[in-house]
Protein backbone atom coordinates (compact mmCIF):
# COMPACT_ATOMS: atom_id res chain seq x y z
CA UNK A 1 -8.52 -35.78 -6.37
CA UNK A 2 -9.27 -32.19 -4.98
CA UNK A 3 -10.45 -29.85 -7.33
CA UNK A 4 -7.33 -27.06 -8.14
CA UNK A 5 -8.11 -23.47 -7.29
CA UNK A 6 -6.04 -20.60 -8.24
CA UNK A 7 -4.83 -18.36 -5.31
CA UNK A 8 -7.11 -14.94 -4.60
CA UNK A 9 -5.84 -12.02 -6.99
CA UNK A 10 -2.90 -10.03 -5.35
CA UNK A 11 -5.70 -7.29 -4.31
CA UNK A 12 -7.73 -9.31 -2.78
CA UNK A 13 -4.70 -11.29 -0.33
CA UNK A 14 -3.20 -7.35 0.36
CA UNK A 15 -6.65 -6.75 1.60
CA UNK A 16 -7.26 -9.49 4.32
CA UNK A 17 -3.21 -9.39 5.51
CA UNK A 18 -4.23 -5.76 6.17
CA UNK A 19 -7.95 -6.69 7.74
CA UNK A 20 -5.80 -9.17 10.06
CA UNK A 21 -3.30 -7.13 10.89
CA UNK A 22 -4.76 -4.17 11.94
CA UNK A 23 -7.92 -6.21 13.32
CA UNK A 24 -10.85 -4.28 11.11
CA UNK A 25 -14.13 -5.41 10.20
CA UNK A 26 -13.94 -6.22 6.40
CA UNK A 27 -17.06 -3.30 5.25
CA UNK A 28 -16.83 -2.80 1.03
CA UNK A 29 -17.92 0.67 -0.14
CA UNK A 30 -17.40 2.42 -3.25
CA UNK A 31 -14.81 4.61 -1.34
CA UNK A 32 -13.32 1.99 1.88
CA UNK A 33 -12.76 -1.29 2.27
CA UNK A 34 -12.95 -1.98 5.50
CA UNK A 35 -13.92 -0.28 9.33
CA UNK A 36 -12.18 0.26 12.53
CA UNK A 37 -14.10 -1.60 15.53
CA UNK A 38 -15.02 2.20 16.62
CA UNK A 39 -16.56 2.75 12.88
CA UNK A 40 -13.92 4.67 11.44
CA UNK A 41 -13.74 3.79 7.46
CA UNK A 42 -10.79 2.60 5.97
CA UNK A 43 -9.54 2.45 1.88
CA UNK A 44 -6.90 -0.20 1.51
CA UNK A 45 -3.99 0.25 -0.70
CA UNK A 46 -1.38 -1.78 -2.27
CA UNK A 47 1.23 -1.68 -4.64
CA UNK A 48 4.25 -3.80 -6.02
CA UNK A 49 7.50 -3.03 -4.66
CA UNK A 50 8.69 -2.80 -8.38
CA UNK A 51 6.85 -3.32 -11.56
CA UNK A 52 8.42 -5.37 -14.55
CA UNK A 53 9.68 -2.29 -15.75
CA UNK A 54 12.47 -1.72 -13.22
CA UNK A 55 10.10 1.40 -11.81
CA UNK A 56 8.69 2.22 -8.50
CA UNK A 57 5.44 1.01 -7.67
CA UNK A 58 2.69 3.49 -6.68
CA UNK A 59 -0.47 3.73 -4.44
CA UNK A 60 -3.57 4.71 -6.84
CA UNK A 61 -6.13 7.03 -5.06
CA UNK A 62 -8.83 8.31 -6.64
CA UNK A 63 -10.20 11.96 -5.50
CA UNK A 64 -13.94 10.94 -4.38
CA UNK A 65 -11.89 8.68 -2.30
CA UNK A 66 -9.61 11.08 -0.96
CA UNK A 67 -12.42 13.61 -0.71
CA UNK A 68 -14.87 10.98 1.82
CA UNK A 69 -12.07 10.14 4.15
CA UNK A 70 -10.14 13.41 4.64
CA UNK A 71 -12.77 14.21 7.19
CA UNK A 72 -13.01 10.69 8.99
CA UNK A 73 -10.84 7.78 7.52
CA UNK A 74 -7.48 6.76 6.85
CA UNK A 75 -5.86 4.95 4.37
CA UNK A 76 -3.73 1.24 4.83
CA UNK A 77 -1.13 0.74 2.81
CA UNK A 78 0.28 -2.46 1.78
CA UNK A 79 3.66 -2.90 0.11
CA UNK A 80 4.41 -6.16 -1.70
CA UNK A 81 6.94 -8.34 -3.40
CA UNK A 82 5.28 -9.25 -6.66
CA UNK A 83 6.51 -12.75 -6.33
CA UNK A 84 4.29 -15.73 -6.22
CA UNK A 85 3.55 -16.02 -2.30
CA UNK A 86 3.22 -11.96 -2.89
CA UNK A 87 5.40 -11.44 0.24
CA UNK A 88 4.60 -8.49 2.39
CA UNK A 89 7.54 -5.56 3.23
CA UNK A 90 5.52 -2.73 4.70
CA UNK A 91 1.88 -1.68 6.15
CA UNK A 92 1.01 1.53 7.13
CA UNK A 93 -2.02 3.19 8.35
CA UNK A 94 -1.76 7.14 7.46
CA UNK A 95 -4.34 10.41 7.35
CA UNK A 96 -5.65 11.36 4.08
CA UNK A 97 -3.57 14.64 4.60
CA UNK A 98 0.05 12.44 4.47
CA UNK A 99 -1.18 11.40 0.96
CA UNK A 100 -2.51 14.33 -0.23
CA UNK A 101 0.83 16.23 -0.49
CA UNK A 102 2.79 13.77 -2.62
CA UNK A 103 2.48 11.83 -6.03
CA UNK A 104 1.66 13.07 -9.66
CA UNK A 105 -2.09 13.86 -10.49
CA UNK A 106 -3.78 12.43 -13.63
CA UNK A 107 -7.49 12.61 -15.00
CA UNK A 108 -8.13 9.41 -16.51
CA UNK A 109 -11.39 8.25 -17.28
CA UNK A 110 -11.89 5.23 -14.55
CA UNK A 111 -14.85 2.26 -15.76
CA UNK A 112 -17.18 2.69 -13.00
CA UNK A 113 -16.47 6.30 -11.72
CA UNK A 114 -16.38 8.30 -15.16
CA UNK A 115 -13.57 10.91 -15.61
CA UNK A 116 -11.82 11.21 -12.21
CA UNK A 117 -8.55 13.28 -10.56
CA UNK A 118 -6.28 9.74 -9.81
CA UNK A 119 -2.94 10.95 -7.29
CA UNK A 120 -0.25 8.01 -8.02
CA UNK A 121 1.84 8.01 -5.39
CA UNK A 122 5.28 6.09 -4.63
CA UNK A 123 5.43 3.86 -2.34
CA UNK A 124 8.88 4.98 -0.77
CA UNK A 125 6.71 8.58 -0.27
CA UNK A 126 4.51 7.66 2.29
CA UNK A 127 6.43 4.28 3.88
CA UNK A 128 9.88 5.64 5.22
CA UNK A 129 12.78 2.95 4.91
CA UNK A 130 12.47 1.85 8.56
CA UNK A 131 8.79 0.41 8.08
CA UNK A 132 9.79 -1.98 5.58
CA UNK A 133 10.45 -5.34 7.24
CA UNK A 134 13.76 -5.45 8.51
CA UNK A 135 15.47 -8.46 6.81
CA UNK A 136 14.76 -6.45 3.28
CA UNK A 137 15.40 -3.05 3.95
CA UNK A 138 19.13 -3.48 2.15
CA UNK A 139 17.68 -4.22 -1.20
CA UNK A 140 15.58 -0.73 -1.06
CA UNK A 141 18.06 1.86 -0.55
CA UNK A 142 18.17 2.98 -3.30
CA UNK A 143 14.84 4.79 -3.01
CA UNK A 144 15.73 6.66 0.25
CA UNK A 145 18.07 9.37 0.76
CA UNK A 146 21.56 9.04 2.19
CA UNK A 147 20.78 10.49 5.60
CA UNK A 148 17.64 8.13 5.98
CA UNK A 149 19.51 5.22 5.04
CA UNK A 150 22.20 5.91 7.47
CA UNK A 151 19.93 6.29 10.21
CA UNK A 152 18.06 3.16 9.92
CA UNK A 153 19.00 -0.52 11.26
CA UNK A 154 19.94 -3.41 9.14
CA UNK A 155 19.52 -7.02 9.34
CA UNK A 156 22.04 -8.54 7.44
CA UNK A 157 21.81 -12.78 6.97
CA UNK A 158 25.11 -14.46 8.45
CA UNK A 159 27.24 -15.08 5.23
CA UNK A 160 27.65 -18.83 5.11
């Protein structure tokens, strides 16, 4: 009998799908996660689609982060289904700058990094409607406004 092994935390399966898709070199440092093949740093981010709570989920970045790749870096984002298989809808590679203008600042006091500015930032923010994948953009309008929703296509399934 094999030995049973729980699947890798949600974090840590957000990071390689993003690794793979965007083809970087997997490179931890206190502020990235991974590098471009031409050395450019990049901080992975993920969220939930939707917590328990009914609310939005939201991108956590932490200023020192913010602050190293502003200059030279970019962020991934990674938007997930918070179901068991933790089913991918969007990924997005933006500029520190797109990030910088949106979400609600905090200054919590983080374990490792002491007391800290922390932007959280919603997901539907930074990821516009047409990004998420297209056979479950219907179940998100509700987070985009009328004019973006009518401008983007739908995949519908074939009623049976």
């Amino acid at each position: 009998m094999l030995p049973h092994s729980d699947p890798p935390p949600r974090w840590k399966r957000a990071e390689t799908h993003v690794i793979e898709e965007y083809g970087l070199i997997e490179d931890h440092a206190s502020w990235h996660d991974a590098r471009t093949e031409d050395d450019e740093p990049i901080e992975i981010k993920s969220c939930a689609c939707e917590y328990e709570d009914g609310s939005v989920g939201k991108f956590a970045v932490w200023d020192d982060q913010w602050v190293e790749l502003v200059t030279r870096g970019k962020f991934a984002l990674l938007v997930y289904i918070p179901d068991l298989s933790c089913t991918v809808l969007a990924t997005k590679m933006v500029f520190p700058g797109q990030i910088g203008k949106v979400g609600t600042v905090s200054k919590p006091k983080h374990p490792t990094m002491g007391r800290q500015r922390l932007r959280r930032v919603a997901w539907p923010e930074v990821i516009s409607l047409d990004e998420i994948e297209i056979r479950k953009r219907h179940y998100f309008t509700d987070y985009y406004s009328e004019e973006e929703v009518e401008k983007t296509v739908f995949w519908y399934p074939p009623k049976e």
